[in-house]
N, C-alpha and C. Protein backbone atom coordinates (compact mmCIF):
# COMPACT_ATOMS: atom_id res chain seq x y z
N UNK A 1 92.36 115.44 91.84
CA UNK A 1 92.68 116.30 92.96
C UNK A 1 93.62 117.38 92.46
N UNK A 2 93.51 118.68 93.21
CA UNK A 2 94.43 119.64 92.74
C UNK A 2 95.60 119.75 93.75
N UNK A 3 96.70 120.60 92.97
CA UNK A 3 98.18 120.12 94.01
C UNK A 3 97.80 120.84 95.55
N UNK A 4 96.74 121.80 95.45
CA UNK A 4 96.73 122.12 96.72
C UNK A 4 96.25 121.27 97.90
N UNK A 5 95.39 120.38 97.51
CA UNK A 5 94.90 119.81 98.27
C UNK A 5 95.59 118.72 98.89
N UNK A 6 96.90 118.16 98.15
CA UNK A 6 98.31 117.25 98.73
C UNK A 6 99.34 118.04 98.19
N UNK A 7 99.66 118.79 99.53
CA UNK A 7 100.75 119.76 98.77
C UNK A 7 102.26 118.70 99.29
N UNK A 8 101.91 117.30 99.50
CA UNK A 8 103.43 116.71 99.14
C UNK A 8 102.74 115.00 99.00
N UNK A 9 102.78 114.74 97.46
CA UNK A 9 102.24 113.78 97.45
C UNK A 9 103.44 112.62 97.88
N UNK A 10 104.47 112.59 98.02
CA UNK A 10 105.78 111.70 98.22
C UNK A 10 105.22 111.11 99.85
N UNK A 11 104.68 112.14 100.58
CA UNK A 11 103.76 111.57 102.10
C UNK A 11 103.00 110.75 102.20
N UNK A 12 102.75 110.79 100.91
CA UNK A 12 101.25 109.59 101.21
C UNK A 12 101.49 108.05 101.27
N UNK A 13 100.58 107.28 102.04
CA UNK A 13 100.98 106.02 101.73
C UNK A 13 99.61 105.15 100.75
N UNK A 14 99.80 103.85 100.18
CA UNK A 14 98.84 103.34 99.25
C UNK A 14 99.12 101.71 100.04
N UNK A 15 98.20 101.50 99.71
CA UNK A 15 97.88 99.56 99.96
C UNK A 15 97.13 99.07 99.32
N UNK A 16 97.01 97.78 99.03
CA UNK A 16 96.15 97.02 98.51
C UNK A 16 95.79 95.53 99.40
N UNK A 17 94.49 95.87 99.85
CA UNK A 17 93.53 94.52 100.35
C UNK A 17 92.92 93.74 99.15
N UNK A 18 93.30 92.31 99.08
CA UNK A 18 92.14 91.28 98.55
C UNK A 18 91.70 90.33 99.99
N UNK A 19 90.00 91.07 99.78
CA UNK A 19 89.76 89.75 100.82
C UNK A 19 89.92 90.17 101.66
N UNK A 20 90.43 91.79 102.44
CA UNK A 20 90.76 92.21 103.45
C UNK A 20 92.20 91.69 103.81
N UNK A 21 92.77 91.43 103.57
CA UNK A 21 94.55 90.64 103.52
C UNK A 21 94.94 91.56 102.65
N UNK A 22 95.90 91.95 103.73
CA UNK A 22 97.15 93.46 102.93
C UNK A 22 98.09 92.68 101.94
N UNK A 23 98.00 92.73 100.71
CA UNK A 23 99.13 92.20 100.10
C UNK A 23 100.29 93.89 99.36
N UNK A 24 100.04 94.69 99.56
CA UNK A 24 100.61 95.58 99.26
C UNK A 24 100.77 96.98 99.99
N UNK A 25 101.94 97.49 100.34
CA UNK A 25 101.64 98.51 101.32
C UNK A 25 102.81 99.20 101.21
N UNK A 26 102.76 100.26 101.18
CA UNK A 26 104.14 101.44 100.73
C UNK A 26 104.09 102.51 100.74
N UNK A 27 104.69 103.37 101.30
CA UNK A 27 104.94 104.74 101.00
C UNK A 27 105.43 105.13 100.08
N UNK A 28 104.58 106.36 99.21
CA UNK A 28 104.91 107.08 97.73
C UNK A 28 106.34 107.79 97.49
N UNK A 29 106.78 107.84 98.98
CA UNK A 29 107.91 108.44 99.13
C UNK A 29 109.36 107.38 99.15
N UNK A 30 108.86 105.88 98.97
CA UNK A 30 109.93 105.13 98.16
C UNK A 30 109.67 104.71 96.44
N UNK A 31 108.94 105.26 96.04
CA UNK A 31 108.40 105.03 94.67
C UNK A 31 110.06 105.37 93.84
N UNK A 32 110.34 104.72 92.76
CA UNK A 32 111.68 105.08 91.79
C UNK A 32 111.79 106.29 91.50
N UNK A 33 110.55 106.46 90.62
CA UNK A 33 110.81 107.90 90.27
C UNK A 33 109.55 108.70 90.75
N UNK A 34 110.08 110.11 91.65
CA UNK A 34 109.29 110.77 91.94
C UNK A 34 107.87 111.79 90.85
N UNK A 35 106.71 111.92 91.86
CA UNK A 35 105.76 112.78 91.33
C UNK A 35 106.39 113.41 90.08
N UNK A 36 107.53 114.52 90.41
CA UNK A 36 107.63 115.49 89.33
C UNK A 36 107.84 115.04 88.57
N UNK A 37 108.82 114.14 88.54
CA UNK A 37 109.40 113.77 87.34
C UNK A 37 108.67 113.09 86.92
N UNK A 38 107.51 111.82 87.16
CA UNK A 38 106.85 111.29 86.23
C UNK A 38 105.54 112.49 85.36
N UNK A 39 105.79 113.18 86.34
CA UNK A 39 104.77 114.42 85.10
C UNK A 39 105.72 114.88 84.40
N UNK A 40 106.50 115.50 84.48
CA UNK A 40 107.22 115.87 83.49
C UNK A 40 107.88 115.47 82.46
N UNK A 41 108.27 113.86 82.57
CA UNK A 41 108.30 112.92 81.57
C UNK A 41 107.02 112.70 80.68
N UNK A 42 105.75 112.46 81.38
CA UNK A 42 104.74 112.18 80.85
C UNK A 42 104.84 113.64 80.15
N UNK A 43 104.36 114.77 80.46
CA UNK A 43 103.88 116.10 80.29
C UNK A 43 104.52 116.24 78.61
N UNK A 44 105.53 115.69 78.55
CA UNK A 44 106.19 115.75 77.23
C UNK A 44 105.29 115.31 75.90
N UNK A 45 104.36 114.28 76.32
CA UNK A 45 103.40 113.88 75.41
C UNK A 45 102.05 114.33 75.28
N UNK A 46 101.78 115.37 76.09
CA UNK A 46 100.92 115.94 76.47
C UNK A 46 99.84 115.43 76.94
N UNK A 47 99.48 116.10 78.53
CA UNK A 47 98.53 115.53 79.26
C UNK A 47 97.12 116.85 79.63
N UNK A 48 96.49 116.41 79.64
CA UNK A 48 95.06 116.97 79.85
C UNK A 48 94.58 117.07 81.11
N UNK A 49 93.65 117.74 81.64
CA UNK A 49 92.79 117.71 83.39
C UNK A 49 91.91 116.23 83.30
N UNK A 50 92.42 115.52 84.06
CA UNK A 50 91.56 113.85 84.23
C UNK A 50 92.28 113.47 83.87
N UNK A 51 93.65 113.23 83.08
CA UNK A 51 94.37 112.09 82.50
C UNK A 51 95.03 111.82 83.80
N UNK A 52 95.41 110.06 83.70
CA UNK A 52 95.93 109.68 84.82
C UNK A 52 97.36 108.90 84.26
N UNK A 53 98.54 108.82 85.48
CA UNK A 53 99.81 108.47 84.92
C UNK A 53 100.02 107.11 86.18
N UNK A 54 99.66 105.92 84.85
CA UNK A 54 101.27 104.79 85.99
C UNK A 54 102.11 104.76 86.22
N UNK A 55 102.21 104.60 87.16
CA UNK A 55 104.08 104.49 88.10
C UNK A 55 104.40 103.24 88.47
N UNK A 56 103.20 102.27 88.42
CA UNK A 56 104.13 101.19 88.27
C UNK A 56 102.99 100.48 90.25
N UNK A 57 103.77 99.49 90.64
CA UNK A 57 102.98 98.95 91.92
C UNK A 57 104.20 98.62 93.09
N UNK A 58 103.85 99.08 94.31
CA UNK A 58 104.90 98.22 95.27
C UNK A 58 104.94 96.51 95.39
N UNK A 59 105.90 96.38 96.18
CA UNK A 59 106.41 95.07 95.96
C UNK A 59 105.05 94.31 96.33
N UNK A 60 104.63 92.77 96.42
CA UNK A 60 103.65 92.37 96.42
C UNK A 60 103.18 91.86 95.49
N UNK A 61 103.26 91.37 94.13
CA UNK A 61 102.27 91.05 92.71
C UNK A 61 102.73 89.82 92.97
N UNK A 62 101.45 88.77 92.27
CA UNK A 62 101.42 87.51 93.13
C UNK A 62 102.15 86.70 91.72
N UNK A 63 102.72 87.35 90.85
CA UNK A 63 103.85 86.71 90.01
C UNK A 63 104.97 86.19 91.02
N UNK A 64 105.41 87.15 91.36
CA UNK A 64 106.76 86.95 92.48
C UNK A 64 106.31 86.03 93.91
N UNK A 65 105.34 85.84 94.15
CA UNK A 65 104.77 85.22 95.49
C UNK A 65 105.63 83.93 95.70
N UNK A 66 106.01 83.53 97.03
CA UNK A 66 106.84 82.13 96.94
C UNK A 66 105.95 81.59 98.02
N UNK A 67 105.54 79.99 98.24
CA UNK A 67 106.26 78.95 97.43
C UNK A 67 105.25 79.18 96.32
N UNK A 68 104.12 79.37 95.94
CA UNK A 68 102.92 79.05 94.96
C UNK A 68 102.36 80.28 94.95
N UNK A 69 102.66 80.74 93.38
CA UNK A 69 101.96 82.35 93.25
C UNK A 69 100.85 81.83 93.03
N UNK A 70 100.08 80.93 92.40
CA UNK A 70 98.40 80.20 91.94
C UNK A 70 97.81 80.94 93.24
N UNK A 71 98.18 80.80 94.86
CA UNK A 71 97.49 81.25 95.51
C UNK A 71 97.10 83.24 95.44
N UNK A 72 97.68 83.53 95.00
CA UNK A 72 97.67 84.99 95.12
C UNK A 72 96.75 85.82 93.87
N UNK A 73 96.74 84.83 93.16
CA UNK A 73 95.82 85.69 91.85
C UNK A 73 94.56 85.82 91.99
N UNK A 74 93.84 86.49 91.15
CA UNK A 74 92.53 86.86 91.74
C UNK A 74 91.27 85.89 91.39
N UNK A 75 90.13 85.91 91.68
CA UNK A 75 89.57 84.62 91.44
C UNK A 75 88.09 85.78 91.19
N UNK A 76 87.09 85.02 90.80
CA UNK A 76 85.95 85.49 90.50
C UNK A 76 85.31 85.50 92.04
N UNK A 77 84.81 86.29 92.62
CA UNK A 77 84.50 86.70 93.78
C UNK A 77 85.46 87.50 94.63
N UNK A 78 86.33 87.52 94.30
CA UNK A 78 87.43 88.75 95.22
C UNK A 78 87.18 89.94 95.25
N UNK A 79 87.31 90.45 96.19
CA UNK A 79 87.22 92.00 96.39
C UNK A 79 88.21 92.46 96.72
N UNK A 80 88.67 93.82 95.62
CA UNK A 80 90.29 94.64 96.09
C UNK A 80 89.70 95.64 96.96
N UNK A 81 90.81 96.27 97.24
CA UNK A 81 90.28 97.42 98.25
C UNK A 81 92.02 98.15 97.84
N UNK A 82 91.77 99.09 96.60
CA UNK A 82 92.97 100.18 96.95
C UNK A 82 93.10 101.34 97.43
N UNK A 83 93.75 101.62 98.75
CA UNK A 83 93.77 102.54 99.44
C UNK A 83 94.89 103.50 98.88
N UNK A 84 94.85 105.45 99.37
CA UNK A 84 95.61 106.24 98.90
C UNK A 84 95.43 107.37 100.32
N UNK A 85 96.06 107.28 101.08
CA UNK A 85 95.95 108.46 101.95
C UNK A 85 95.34 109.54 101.31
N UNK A 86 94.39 109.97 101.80
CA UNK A 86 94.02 111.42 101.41
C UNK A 86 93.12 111.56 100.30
N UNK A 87 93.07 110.42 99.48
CA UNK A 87 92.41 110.41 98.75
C UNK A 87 90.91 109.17 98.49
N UNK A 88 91.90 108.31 99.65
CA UNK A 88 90.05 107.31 99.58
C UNK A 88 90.75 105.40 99.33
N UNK A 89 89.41 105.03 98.92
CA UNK A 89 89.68 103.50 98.97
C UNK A 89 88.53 103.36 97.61
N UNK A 90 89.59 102.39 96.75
CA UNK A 90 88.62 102.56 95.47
C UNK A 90 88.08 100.67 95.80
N UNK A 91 87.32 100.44 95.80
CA UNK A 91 86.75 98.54 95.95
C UNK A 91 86.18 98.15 94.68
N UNK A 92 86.83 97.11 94.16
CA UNK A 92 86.64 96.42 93.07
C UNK A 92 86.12 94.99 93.14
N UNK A 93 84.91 94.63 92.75
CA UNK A 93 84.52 93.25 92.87
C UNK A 93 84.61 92.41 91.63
N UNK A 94 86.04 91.15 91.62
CA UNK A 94 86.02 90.63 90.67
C UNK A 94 85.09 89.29 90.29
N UNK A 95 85.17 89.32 88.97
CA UNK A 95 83.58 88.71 88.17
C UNK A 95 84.36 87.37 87.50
């Protein structure tokens, strides 16, 4: 996407469904470090049109899960569903 088309990406919000069960849900606008600065950190190593940058995931990863993270990991038949305001829902079927 080009910056015009989210001219404030810090607005957007992201989630993640397995199974249709929200285990992740946050606004970009509590992320550590903001948009610019992770390009501009990255940008230092030089980035290209299509390269993509991690920032990392909101709270939710089924490491941290209490009482029994075993329930939260993914299993062969799960389906993710990551959502991005503005930009869509990517669905992943795990094998």
């Amino acid at each position: 996407m080009t910056a015009d088309e989210i001219p404030d990406p810090s607005k957007m919000h992201v989630s993640l469904r397995v199974n249709g069960r929200t285990l992740q849900d946050e606004s970009c606008g509590d992320m550590v470090f903001t948009f610019p600065q992770l390009i501009s950190f990255w940008s230092k190593s030089g980035l290209s049109a299509g390269d993509m940058i991690a920032s990392g995931i909101p709270e939710g990863v089924a490491l941290h899960r209490k009482p029994n993270a075993d329930d939260f990991y993914l299993k062969p038949g799960d389906v993710m569903e990551a959502e991005v305001d503005a930009i869509g829902i990517l669905t992943t079927h795990t094998v």
